[in-house]
N, C-alpha and C. Protein backbone atom coordinates (compact mmCIF):
# COMPACT_ATOMS: atom_id res chain seq x y z
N UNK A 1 1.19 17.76 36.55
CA UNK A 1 0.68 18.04 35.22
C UNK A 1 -0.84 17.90 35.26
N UNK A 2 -1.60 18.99 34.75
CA UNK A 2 -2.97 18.80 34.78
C UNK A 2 -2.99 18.29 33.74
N UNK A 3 -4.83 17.32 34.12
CA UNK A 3 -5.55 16.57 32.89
C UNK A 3 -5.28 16.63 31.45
N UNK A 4 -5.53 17.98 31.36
CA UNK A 4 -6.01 18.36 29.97
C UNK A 4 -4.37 18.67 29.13
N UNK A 5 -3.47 18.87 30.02
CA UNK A 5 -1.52 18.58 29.62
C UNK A 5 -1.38 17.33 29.19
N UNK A 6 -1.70 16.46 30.43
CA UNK A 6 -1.55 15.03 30.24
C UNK A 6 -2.09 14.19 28.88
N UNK A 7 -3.53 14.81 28.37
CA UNK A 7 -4.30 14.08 27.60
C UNK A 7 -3.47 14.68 25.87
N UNK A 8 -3.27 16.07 26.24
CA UNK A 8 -2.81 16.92 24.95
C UNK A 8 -1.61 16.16 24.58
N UNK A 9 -0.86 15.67 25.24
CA UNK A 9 1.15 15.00 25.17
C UNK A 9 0.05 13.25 24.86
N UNK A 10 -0.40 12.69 25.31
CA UNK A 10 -0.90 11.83 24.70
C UNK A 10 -1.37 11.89 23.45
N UNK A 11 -2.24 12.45 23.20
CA UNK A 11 -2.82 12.63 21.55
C UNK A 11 -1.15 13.26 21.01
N UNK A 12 -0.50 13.52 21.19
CA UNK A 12 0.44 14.10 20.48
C UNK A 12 1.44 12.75 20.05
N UNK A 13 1.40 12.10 21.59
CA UNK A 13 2.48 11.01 20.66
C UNK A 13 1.38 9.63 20.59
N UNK A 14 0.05 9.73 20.24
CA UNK A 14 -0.41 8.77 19.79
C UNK A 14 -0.85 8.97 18.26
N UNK A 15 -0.44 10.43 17.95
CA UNK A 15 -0.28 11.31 16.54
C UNK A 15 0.70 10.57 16.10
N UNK A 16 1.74 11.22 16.83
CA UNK A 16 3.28 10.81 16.42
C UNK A 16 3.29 9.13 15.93
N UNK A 17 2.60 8.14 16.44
CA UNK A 17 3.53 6.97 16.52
C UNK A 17 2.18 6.40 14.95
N UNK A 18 1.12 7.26 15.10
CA UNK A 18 0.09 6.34 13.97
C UNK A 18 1.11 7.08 12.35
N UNK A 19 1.40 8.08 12.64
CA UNK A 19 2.37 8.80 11.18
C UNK A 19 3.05 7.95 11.19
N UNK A 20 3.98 7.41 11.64
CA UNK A 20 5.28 6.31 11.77
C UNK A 20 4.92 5.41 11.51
N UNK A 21 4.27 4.56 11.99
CA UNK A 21 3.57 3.40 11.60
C UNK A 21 3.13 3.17 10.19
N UNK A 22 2.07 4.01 9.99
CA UNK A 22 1.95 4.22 8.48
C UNK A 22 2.40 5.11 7.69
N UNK A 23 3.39 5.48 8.00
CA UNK A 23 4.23 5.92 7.10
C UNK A 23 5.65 4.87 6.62
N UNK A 24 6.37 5.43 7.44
CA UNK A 24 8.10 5.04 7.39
C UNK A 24 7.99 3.71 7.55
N UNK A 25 7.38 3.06 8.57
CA UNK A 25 7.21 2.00 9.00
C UNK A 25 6.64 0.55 7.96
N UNK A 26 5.68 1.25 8.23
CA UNK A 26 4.53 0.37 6.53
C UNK A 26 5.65 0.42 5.09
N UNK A 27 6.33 1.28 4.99
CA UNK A 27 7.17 1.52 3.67
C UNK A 27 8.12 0.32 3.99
N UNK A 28 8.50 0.78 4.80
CA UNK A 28 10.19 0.36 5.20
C UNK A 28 9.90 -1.35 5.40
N UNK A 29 8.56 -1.70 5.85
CA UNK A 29 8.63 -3.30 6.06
C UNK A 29 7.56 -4.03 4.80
N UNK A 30 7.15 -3.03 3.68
CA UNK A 30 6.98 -3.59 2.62
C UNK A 30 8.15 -3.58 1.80
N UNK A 31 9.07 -3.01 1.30
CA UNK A 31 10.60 -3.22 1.40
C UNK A 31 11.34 -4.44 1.55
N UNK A 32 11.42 -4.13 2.99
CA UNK A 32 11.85 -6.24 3.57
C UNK A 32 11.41 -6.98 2.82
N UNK A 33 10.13 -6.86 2.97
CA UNK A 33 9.01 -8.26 2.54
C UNK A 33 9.36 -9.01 1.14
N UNK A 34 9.29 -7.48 0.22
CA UNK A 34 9.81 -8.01 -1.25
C UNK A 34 10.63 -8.55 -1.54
N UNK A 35 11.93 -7.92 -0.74
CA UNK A 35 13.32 -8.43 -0.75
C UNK A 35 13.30 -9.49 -0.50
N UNK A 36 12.95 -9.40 0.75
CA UNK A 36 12.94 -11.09 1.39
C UNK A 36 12.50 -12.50 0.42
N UNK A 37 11.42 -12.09 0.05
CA UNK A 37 10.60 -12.83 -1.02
C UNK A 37 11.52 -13.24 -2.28
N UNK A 38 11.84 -12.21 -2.94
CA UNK A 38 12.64 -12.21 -4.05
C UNK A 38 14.40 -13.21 -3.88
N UNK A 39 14.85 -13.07 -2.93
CA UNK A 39 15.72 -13.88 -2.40
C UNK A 39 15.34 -14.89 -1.92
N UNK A 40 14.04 -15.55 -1.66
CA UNK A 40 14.07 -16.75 -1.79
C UNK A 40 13.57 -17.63 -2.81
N UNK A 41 13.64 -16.74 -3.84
CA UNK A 41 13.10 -16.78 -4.74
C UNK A 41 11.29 -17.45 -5.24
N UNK A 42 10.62 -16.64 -4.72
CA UNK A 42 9.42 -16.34 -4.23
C UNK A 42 8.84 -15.85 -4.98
N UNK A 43 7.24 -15.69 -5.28
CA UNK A 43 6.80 -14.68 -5.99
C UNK A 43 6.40 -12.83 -4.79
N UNK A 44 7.16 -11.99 -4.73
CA UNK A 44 6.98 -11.36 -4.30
C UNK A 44 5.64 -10.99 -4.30
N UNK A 45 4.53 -11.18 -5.16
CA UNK A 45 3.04 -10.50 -5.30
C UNK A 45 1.94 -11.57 -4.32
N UNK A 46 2.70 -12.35 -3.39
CA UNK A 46 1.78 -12.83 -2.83
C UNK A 46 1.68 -12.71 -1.25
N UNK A 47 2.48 -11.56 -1.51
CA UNK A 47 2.78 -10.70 0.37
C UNK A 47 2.39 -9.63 0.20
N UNK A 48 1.94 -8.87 1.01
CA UNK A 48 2.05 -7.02 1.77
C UNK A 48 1.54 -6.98 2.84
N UNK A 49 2.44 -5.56 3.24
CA UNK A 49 2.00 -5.16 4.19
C UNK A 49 0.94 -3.84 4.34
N UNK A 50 -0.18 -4.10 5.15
CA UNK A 50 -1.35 -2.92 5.05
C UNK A 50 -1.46 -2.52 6.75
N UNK A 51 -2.42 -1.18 6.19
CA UNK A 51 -3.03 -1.17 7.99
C UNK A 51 -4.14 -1.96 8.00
N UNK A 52 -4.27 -2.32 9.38
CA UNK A 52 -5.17 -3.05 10.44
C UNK A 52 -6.46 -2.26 9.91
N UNK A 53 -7.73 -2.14 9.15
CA UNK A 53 -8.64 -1.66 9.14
C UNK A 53 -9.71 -1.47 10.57
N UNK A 54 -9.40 -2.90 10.93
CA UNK A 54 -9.72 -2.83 12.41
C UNK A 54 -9.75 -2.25 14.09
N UNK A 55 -8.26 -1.75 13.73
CA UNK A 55 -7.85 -0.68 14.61
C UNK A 55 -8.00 0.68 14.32
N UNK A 56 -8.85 1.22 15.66
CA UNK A 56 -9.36 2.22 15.21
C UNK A 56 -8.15 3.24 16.22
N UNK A 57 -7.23 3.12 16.74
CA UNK A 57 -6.08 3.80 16.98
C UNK A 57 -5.27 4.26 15.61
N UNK A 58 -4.91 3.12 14.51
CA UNK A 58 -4.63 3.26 13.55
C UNK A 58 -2.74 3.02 13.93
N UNK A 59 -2.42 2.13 14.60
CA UNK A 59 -1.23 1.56 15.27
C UNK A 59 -1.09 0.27 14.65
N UNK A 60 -1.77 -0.19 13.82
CA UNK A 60 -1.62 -1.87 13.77
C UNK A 60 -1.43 -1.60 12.78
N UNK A 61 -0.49 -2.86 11.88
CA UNK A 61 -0.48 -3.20 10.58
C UNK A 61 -0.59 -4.73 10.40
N UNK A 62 -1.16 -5.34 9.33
CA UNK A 62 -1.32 -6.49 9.29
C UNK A 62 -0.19 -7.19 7.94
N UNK A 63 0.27 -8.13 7.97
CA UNK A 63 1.33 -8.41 7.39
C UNK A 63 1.07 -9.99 6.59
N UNK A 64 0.57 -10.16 5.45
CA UNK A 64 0.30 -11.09 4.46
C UNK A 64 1.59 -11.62 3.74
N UNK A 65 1.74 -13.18 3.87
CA UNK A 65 2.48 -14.06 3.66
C UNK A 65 2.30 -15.52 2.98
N UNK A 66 3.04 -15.56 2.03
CA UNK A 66 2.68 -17.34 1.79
C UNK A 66 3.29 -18.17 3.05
N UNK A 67 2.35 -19.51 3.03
CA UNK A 67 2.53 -20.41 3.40
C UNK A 67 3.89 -21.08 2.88
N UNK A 68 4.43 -21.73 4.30
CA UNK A 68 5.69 -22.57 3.49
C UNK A 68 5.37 -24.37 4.21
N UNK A 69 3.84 -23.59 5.09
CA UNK A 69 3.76 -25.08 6.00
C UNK A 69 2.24 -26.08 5.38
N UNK A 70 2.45 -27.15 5.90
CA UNK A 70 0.64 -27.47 5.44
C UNK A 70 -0.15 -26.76 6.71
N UNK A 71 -1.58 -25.85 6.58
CA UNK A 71 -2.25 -25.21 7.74
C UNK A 71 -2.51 -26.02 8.67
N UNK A 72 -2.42 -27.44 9.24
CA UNK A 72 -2.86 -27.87 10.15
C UNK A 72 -1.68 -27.86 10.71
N UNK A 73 -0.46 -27.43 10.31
CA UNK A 73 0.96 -27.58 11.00
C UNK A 73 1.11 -26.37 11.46
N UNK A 74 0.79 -25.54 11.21
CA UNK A 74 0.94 -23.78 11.29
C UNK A 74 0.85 -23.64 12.77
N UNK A 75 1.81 -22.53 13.41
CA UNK A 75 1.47 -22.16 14.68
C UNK A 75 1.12 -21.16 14.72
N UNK A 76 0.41 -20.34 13.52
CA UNK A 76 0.03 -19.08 13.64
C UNK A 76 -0.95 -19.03 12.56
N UNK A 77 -2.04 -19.07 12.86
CA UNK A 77 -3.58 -19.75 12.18
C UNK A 77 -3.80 -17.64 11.34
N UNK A 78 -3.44 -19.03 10.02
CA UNK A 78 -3.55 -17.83 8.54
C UNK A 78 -4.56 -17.01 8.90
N UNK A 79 -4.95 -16.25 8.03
CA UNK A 79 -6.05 -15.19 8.08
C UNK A 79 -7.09 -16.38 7.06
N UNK A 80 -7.87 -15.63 7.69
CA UNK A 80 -9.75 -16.23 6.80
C UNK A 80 -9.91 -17.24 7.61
N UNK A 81 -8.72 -18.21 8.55
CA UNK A 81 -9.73 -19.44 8.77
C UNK A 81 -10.05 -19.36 10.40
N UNK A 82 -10.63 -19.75 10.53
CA UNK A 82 -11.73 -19.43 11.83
C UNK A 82 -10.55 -20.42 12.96
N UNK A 83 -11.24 -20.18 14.01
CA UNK A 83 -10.23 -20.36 15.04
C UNK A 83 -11.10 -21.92 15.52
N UNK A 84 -10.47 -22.83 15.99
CA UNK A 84 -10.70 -23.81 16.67
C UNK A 84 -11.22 -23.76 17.86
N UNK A 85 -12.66 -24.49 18.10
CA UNK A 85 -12.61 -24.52 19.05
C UNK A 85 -12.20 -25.33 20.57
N UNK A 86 -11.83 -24.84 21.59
CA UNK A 86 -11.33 -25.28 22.88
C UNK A 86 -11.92 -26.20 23.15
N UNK A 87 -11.67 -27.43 23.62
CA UNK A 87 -11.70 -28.73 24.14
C UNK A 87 -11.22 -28.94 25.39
């Protein structure tokens, strides 16, 4: 397969997978989220799911959640707070 085959079937399914992602995908797991929320009886308005503004592929989504822990217990360091440094 020449280059310019190879690169064309790439952009095609790196087309394919950013539609999915934000499409079906982003829908389908803001969906969950609410549900989820609402069954535990939760305020559903303090979750969603968005894209990654950051990714400039446009493959990422970032996924906002309440806390159920105190943050110094957390094994997955919330958004906004800065990362610790190594010792």
């Amino acid at each position: 397969m020449s280059g310019k085959k190879r690169n064309a079937r790439l952009e095609a399914i790196k087309a394919a997978c950013q539609e999915y992602i934000l499409g079906p995908m982003l829908e389908q797991l803001s969906v969950l989220l609410q549900e989820t929320l609402n069954a535990a009886n939760m305020n559903p308005d303090r979750a969603r799911v968005e894209r990654d503004p950051d990714d400039p592929d446009g493959q990422s989504l970032l996924l906002w959640y309440p806390t159920v822990n105190s943050p110094t217990r957390c094994s997955i360091r919330p958004s906004g707070v800065p990362r610790r440094p190594r010792q």
